[in-house]
PDB file of N, CA and C in Angstrom:
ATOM      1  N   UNK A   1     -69.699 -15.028  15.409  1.00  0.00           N
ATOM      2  CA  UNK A   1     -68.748 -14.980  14.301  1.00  0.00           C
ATOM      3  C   UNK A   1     -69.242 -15.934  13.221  1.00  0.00           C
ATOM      4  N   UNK A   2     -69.543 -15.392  12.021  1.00  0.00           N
ATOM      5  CA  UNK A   2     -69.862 -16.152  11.026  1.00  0.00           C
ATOM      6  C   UNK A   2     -68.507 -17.052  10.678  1.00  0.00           C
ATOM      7  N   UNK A   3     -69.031 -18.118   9.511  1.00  0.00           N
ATOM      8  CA  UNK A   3     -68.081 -19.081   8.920  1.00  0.00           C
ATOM      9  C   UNK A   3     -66.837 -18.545   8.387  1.00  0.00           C
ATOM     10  N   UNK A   4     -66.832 -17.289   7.730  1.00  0.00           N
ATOM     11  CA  UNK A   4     -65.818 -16.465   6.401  1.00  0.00           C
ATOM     12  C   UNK A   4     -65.173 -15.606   7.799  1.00  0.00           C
ATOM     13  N   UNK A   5     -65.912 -15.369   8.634  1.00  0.00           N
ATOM     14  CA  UNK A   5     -64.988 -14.631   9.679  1.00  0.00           C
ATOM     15  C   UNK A   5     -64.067 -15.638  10.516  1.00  0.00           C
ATOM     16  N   UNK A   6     -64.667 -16.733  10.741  1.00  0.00           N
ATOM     17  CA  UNK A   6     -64.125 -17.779  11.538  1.00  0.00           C
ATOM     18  C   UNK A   6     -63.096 -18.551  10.923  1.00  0.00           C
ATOM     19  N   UNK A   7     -63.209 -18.479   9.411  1.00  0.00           N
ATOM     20  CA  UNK A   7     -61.964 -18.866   8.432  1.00  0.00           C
ATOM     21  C   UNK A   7     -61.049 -17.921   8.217  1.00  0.00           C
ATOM     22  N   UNK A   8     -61.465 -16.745   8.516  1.00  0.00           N
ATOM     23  CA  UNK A   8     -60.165 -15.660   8.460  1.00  0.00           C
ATOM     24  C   UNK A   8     -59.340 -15.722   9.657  1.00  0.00           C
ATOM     25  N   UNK A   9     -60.022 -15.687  10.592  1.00  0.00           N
ATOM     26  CA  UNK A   9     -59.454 -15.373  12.190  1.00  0.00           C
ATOM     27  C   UNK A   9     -58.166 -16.804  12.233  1.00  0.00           C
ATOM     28  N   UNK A  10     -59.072 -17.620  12.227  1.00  0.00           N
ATOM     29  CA  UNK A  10     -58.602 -19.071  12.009  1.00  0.00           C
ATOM     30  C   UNK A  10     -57.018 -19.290  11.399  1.00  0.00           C
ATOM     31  N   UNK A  11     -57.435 -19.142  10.012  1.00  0.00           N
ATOM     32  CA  UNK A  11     -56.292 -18.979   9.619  1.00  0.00           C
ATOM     33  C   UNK A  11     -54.838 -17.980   9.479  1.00  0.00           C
ATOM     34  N   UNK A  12     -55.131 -16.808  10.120  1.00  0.00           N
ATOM     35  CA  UNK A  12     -54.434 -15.533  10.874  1.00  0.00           C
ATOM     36  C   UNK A  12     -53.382 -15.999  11.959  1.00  0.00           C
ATOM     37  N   UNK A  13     -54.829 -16.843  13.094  1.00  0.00           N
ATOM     38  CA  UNK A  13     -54.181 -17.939  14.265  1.00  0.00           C
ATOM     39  C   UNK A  13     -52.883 -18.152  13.846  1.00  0.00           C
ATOM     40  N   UNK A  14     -53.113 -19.102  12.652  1.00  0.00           N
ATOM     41  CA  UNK A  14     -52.347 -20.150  12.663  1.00  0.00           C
ATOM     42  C   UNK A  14     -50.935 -19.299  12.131  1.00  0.00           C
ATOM     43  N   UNK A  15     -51.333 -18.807  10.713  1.00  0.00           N
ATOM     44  CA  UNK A  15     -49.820 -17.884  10.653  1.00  0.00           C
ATOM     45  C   UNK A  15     -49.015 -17.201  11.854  1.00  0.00           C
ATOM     46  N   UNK A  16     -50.090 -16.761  12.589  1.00  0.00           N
ATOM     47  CA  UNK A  16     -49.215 -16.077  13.681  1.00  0.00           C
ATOM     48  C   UNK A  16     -48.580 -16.774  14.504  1.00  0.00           C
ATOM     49  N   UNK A  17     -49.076 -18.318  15.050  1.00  0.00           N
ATOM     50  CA  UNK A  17     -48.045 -19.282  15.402  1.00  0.00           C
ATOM     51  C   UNK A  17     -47.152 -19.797  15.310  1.00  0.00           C
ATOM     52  N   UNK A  18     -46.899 -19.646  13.494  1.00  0.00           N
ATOM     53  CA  UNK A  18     -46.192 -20.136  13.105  1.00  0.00           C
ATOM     54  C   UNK A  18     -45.081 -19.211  12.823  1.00  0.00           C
ATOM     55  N   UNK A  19     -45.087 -18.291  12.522  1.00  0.00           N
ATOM     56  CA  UNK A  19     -44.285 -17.252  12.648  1.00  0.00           C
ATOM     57  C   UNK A  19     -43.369 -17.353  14.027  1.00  0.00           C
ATOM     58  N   UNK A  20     -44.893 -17.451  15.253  1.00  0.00           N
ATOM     59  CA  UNK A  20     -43.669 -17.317  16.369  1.00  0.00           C
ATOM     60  C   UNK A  20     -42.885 -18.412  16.619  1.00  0.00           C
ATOM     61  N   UNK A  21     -43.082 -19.602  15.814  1.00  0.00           N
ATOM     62  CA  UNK A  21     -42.417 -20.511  16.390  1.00  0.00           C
ATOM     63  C   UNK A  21     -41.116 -20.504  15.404  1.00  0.00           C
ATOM     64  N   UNK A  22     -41.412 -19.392  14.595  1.00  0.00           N
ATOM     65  CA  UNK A  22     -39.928 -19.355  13.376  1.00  0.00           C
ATOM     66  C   UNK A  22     -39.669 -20.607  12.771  1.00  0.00           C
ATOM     67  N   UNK A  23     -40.542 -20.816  12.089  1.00  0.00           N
ATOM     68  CA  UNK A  23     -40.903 -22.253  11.122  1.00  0.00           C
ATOM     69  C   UNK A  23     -41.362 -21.412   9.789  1.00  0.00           C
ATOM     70  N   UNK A  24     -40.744 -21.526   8.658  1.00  0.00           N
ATOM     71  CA  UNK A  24     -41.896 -21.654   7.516  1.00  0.00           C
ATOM     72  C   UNK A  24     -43.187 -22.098   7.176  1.00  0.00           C
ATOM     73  N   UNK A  25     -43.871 -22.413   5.976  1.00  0.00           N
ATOM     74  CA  UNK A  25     -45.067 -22.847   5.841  1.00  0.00           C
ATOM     75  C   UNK A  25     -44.620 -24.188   5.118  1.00  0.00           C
ATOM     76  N   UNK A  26     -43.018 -24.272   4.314  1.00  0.00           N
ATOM     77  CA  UNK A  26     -42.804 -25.539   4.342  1.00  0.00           C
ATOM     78  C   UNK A  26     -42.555 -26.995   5.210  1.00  0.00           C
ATOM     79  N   UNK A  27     -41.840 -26.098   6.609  1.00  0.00           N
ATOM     80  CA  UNK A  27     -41.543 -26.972   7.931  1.00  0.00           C
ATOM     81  C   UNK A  27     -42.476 -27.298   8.606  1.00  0.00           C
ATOM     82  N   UNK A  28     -43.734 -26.754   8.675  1.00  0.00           N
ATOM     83  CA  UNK A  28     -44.964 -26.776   9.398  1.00  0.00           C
ATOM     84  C   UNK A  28     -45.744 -27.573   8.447  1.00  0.00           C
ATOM     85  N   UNK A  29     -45.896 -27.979   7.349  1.00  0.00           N
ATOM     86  CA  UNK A  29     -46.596 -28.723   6.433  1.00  0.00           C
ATOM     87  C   UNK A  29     -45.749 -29.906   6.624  1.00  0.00           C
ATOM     88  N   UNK A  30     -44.711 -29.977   6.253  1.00  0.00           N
ATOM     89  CA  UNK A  30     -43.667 -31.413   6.342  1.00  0.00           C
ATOM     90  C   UNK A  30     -43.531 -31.854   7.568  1.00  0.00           C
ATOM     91  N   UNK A  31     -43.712 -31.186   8.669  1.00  0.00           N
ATOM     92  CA  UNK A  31     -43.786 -31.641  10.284  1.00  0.00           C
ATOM     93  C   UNK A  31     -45.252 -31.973  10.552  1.00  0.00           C
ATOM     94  N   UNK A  32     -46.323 -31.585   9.935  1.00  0.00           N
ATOM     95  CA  UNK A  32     -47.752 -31.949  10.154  1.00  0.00           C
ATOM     96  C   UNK A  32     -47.718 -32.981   9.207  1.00  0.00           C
ATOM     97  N   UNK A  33     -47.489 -33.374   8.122  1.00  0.00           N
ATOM     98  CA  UNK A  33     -47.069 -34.680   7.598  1.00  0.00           C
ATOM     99  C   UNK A  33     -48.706 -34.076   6.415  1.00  0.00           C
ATOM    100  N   UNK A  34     -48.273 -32.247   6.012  1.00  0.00           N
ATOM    101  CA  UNK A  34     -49.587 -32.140   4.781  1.00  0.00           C
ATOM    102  C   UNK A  34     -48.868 -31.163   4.178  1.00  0.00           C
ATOM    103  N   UNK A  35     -49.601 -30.898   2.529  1.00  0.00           N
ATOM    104  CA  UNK A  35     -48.289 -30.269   1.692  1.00  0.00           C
ATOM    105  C   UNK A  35     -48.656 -28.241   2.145  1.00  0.00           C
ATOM    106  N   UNK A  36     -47.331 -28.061   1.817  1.00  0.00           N
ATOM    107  CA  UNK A  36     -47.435 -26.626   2.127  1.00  0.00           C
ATOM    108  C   UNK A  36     -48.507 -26.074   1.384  1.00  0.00           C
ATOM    109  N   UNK A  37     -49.251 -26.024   0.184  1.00  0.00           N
ATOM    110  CA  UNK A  37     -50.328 -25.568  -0.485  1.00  0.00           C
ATOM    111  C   UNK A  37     -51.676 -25.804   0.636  1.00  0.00           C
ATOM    112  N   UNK A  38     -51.794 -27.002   1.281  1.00  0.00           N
ATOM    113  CA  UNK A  38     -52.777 -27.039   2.981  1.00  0.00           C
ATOM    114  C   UNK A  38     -52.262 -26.023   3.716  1.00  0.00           C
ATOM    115  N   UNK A  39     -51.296 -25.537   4.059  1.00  0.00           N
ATOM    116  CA  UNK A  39     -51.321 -24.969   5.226  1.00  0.00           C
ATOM    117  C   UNK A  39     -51.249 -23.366   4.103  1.00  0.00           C
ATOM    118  N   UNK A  40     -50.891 -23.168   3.330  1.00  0.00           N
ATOM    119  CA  UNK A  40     -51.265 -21.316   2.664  1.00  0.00           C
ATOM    120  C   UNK A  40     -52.807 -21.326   2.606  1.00  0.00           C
ATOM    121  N   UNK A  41     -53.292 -22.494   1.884  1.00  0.00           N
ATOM    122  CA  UNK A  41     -54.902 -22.157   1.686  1.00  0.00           C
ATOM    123  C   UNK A  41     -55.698 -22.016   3.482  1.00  0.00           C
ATOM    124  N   UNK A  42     -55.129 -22.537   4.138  1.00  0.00           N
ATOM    125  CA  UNK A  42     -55.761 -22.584   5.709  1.00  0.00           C
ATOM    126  C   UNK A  42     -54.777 -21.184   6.083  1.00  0.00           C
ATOM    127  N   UNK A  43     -53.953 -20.632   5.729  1.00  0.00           N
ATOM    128  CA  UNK A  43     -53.305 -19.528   6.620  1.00  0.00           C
ATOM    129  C   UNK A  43     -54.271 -18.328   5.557  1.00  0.00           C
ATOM    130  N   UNK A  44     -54.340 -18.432   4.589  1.00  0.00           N
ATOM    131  CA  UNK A  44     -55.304 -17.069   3.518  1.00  0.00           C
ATOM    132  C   UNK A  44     -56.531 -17.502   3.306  1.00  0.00           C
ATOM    133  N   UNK A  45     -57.247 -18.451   4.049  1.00  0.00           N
ATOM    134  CA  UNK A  45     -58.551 -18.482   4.589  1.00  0.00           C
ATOM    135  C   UNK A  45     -59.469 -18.981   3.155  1.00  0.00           C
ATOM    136  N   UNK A  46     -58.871 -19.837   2.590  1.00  0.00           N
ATOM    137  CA  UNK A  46     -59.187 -19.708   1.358  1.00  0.00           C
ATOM    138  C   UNK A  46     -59.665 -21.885   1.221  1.00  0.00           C
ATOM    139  N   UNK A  47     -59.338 -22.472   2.749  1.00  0.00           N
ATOM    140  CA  UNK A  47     -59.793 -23.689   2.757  1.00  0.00           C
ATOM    141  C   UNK A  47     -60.003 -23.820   4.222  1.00  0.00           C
ATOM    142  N   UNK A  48     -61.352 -24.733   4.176  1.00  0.00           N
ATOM    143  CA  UNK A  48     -61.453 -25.227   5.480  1.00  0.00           C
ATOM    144  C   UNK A  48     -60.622 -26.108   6.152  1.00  0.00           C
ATOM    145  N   UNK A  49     -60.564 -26.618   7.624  1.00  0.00           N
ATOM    146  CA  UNK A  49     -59.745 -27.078   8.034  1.00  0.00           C
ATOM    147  C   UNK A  49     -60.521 -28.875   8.739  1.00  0.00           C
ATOM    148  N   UNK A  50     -59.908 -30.120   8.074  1.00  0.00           N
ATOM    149  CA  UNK A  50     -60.844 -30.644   8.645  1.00  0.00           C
ATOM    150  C   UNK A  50     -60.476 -31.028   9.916  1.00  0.00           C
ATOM    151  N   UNK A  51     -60.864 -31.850  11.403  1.00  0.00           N
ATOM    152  CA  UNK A  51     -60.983 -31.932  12.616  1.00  0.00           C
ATOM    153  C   UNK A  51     -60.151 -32.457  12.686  1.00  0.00           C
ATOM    154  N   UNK A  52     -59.332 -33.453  11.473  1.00  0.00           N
ATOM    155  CA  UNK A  52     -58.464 -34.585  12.179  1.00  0.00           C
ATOM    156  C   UNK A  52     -56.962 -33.744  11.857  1.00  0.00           C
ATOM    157  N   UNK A  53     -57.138 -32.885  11.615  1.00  0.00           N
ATOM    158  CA  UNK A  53     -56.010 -32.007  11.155  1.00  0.00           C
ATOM    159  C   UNK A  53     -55.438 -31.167  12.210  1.00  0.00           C
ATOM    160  N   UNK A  54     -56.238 -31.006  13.174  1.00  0.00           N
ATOM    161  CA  UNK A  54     -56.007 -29.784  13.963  1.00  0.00           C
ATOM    162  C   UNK A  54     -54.720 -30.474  14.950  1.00  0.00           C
ATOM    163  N   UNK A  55     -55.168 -31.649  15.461  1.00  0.00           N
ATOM    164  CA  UNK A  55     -53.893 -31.746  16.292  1.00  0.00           C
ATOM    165  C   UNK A  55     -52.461 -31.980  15.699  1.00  0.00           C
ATOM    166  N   UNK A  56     -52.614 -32.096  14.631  1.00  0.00           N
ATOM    167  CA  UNK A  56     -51.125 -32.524  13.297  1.00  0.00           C
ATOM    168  C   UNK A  56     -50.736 -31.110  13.314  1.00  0.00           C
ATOM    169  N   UNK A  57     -51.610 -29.807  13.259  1.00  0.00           N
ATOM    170  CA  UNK A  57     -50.975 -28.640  13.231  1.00  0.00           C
ATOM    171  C   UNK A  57     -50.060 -28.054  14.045  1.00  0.00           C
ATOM    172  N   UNK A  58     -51.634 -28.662  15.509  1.00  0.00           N
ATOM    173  CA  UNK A  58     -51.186 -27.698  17.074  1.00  0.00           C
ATOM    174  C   UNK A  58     -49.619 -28.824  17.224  1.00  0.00           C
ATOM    175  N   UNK A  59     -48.967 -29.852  17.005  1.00  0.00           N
ATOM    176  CA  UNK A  59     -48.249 -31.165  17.264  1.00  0.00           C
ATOM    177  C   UNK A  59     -47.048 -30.483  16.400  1.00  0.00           C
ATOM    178  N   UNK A  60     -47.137 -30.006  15.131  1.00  0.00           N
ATOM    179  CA  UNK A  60     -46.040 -29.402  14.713  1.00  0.00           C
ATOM    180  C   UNK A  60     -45.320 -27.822  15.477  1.00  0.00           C
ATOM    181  N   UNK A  61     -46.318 -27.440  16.054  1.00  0.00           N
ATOM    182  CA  UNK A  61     -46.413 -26.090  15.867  1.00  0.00           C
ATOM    183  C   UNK A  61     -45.939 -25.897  17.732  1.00  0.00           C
ATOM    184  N   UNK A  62     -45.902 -27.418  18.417  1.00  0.00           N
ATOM    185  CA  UNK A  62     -45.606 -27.562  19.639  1.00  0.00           C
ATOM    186  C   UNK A  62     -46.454 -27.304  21.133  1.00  0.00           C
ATOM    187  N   UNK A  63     -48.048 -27.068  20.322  1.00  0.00           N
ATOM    188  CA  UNK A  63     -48.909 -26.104  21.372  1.00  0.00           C
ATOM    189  C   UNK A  63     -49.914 -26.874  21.327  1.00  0.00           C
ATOM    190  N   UNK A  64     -50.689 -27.184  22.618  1.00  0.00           N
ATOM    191  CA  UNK A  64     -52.086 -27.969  22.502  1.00  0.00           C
ATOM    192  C   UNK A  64     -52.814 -27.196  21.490  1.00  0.00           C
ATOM    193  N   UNK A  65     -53.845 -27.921  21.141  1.00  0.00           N
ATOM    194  CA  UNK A  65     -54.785 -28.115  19.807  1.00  0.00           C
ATOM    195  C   UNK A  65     -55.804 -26.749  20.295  1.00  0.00           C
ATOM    196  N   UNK A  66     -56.015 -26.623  21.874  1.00  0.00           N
ATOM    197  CA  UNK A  66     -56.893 -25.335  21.824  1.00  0.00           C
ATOM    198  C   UNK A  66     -56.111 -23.972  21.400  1.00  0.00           C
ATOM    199  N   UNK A  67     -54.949 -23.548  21.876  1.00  0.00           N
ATOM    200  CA  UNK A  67     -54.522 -22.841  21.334  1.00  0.00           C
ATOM    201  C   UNK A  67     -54.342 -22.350  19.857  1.00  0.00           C
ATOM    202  N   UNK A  68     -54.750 -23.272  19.167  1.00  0.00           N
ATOM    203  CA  UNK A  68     -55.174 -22.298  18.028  1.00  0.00           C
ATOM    204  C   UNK A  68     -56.213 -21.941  17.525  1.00  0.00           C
ATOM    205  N   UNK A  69     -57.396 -21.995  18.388  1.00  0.00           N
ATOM    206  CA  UNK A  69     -58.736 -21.195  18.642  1.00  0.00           C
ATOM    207  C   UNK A  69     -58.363 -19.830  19.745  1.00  0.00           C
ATOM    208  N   UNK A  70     -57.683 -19.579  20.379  1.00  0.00           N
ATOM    209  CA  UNK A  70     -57.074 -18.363  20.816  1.00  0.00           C
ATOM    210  C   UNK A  70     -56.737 -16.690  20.380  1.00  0.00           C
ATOM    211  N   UNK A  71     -57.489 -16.515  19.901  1.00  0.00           N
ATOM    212  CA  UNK A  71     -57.431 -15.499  18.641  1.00  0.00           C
ATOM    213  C   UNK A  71     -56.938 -13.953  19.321  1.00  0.00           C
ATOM    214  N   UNK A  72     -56.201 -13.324  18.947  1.00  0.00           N
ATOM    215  CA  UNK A  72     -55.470 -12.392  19.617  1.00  0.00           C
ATOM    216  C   UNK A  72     -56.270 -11.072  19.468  1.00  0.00           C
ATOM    217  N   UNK A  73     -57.564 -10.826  20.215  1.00  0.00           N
ATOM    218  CA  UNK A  73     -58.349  -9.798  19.647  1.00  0.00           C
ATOM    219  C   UNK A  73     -58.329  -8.749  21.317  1.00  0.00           C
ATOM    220  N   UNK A  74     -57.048  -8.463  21.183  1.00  0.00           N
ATOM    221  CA  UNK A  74     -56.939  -7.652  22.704  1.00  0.00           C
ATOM    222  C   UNK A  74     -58.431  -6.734  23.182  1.00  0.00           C
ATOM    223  N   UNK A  75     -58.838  -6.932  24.504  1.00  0.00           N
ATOM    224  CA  UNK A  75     -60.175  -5.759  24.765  1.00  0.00           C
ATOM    225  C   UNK A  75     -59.407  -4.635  25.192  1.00  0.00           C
ATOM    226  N   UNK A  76     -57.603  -5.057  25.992  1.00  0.00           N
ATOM    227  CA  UNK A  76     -57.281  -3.846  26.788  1.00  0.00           C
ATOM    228  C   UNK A  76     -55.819  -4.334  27.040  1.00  0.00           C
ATOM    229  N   UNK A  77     -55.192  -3.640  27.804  1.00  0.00           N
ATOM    230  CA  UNK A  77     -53.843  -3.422  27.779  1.00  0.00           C
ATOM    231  C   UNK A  77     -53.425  -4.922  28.972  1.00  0.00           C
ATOM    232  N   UNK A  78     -54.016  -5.182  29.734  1.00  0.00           N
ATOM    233  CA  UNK A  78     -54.151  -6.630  30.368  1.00  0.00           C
ATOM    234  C   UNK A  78     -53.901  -7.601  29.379  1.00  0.00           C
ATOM    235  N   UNK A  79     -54.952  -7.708  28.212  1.00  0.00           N
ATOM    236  CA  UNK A  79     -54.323  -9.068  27.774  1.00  0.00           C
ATOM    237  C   UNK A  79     -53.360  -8.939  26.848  1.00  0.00           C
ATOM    238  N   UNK A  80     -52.806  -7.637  26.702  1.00  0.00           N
ATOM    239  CA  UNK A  80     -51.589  -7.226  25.860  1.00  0.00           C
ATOM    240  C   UNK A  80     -50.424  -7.640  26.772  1.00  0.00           C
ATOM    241  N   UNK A  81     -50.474  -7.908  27.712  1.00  0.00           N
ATOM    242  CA  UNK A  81     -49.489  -8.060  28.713  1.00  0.00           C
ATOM    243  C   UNK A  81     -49.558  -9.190  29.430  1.00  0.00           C
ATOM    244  N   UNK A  82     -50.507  -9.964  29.105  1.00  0.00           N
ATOM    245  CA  UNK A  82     -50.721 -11.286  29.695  1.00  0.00           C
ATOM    246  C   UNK A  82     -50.165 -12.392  28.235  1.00  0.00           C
ATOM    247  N   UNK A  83     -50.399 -11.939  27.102  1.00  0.00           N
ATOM    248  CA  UNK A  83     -50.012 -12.550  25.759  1.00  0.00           C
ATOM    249  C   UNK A  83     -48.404 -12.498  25.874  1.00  0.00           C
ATOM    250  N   UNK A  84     -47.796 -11.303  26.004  1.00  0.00           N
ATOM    251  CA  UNK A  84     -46.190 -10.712  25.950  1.00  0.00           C
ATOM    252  C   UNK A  84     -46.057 -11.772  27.424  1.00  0.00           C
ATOM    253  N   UNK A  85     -46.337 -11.750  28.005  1.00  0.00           N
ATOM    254  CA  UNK A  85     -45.675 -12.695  29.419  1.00  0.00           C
ATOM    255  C   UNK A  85     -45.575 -14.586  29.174  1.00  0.00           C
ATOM    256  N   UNK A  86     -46.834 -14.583  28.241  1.00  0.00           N
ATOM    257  CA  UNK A  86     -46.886 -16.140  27.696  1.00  0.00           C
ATOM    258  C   UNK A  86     -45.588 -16.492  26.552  1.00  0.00           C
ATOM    259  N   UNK A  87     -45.342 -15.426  25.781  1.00  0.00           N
ATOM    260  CA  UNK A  87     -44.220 -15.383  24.612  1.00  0.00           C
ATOM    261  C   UNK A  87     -43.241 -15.274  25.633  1.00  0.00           C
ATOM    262  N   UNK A  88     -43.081 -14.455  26.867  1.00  0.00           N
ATOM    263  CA  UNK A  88     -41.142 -14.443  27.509  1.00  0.00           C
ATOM    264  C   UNK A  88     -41.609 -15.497  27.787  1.00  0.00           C
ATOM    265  N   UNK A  89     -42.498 -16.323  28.118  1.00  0.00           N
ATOM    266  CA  UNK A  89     -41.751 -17.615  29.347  1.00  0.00           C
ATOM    267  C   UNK A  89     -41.551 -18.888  28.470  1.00  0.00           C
ATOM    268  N   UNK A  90     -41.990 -18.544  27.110  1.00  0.00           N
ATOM    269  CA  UNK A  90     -41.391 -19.724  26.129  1.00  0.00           C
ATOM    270  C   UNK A  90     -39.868 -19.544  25.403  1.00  0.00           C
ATOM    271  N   UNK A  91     -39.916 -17.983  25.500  1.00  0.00           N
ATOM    272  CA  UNK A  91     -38.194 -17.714  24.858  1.00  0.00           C
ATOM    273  C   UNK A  91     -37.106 -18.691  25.415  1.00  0.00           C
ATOM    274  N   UNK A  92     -36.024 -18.657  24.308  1.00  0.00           N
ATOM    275  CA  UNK A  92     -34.851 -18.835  24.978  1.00  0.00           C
ATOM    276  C   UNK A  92     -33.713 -17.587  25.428  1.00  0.00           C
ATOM    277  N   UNK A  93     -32.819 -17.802  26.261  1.00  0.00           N
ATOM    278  CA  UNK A  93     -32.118 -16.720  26.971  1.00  0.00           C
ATOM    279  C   UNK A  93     -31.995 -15.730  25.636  1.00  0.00           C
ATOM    280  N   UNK A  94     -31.176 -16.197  25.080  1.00  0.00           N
ATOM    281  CA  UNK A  94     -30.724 -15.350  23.270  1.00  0.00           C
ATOM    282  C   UNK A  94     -32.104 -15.027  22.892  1.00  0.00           C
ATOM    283  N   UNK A  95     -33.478 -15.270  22.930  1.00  0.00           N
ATOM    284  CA  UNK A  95     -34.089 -14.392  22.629  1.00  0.00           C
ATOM    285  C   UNK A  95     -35.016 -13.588  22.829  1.00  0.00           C
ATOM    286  N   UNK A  96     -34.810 -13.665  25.015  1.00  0.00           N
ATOM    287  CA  UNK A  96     -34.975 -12.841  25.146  1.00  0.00           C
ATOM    288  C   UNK A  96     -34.127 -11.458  25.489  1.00  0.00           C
ATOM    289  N   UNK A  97     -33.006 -12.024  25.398  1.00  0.00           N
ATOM    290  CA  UNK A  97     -32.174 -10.535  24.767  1.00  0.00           C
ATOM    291  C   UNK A  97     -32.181  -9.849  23.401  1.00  0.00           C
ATOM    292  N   UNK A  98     -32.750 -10.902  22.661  1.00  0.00           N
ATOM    293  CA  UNK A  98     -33.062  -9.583  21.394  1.00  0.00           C
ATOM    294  C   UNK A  98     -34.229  -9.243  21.889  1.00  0.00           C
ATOM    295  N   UNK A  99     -34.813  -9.543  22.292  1.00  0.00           N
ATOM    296  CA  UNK A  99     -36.696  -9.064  22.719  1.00  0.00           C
ATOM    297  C   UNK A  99     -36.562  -7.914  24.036  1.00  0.00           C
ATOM    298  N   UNK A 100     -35.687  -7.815  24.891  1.00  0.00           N
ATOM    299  CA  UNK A 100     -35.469  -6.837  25.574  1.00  0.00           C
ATOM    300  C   UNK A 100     -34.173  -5.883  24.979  1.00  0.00           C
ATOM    301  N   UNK A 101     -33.559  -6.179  24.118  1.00  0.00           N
ATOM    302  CA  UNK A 101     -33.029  -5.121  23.140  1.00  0.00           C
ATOM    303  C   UNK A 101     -33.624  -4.105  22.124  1.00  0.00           C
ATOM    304  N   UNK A 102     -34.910  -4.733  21.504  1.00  0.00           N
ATOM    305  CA  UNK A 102     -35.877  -4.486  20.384  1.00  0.00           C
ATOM    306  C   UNK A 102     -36.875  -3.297  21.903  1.00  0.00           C
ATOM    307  N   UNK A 103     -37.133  -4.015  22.562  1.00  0.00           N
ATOM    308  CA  UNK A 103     -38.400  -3.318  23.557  1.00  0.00           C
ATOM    309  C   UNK A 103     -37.794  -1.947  24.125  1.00  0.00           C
ATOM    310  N   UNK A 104     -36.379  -2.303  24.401  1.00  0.00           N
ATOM    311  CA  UNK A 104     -35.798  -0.795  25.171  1.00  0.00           C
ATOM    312  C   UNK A 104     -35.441   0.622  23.671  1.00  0.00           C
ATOM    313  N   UNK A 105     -35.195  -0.411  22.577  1.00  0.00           N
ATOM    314  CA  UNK A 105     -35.329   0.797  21.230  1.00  0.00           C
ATOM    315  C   UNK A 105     -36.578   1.484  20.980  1.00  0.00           C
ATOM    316  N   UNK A 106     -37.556   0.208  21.370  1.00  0.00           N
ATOM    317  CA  UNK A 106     -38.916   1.001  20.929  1.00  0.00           C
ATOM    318  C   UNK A 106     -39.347   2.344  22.168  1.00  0.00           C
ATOM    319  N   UNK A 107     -38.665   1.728  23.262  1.00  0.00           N
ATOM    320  CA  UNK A 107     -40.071   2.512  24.480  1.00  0.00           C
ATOM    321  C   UNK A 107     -38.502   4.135  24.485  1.00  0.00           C
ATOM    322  N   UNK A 108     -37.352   3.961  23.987  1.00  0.00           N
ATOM    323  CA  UNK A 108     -36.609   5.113  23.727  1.00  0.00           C
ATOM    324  C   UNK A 108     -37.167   6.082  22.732  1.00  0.00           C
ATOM    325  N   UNK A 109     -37.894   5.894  21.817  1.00  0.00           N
ATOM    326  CA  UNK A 109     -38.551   6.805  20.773  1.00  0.00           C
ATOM    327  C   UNK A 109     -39.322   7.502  21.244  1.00  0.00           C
ATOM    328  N   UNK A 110     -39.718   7.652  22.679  1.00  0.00           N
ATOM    329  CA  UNK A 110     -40.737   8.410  23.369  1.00  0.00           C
ATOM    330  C   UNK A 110     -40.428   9.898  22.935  1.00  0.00           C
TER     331      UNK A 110
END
């Protein structure tokens, strides 16, 4: 993976963490203690990230620092289901009843 790929992926990571942790890009900048304009240019791949930064991210974001080298590039339906099993066992009860409310609408459209 080149540099421009490794800054895209990278910063994808990180939005997608942050998303799941249902934080903005303002709460995740003000909880990493850097301004939200750091964390858009690192989420649209548009700035590098330097080393001492990473654990201020993974520290806001509640997840060791490797996890956001984890890049969600499924080979097969295993780690589609090994990812979905890592997200239920962090839910709370309330959400995983919207998450098994949302899952039984989708797999009904059959």
């Amino acid at each position: 993976m080149d540099n421009k790929n490794f800054k895209k992926e990278f910063g994808q990571r990180v939005r997608q963490l942050r998303k799941l942790a249902n934080i903005s890009q303002e709460k995740l900048a003000e909880s990493a203690g850097l301004s939200t304009k750091t964390i858009s240019y690192i989420e649209n791949s548009k700035n590098t990230i330097s080393f001492n930064k990473l654990p201020l991210i993974a520290n806001a974001l509640g997840i060791p620092v490797y996890k956001l080298f984890v890049f969600s590039n499924f080979s097969d339906s295993t780690d589609i289901r090994k990812e979905l099993a890592e997200l239920l066992n962090s839910a709370t009860e309330k959400e995983l009843r919207v998450i098994s409310d949302i899952a039984k609408s989708v797999l009904s459209l059959k």
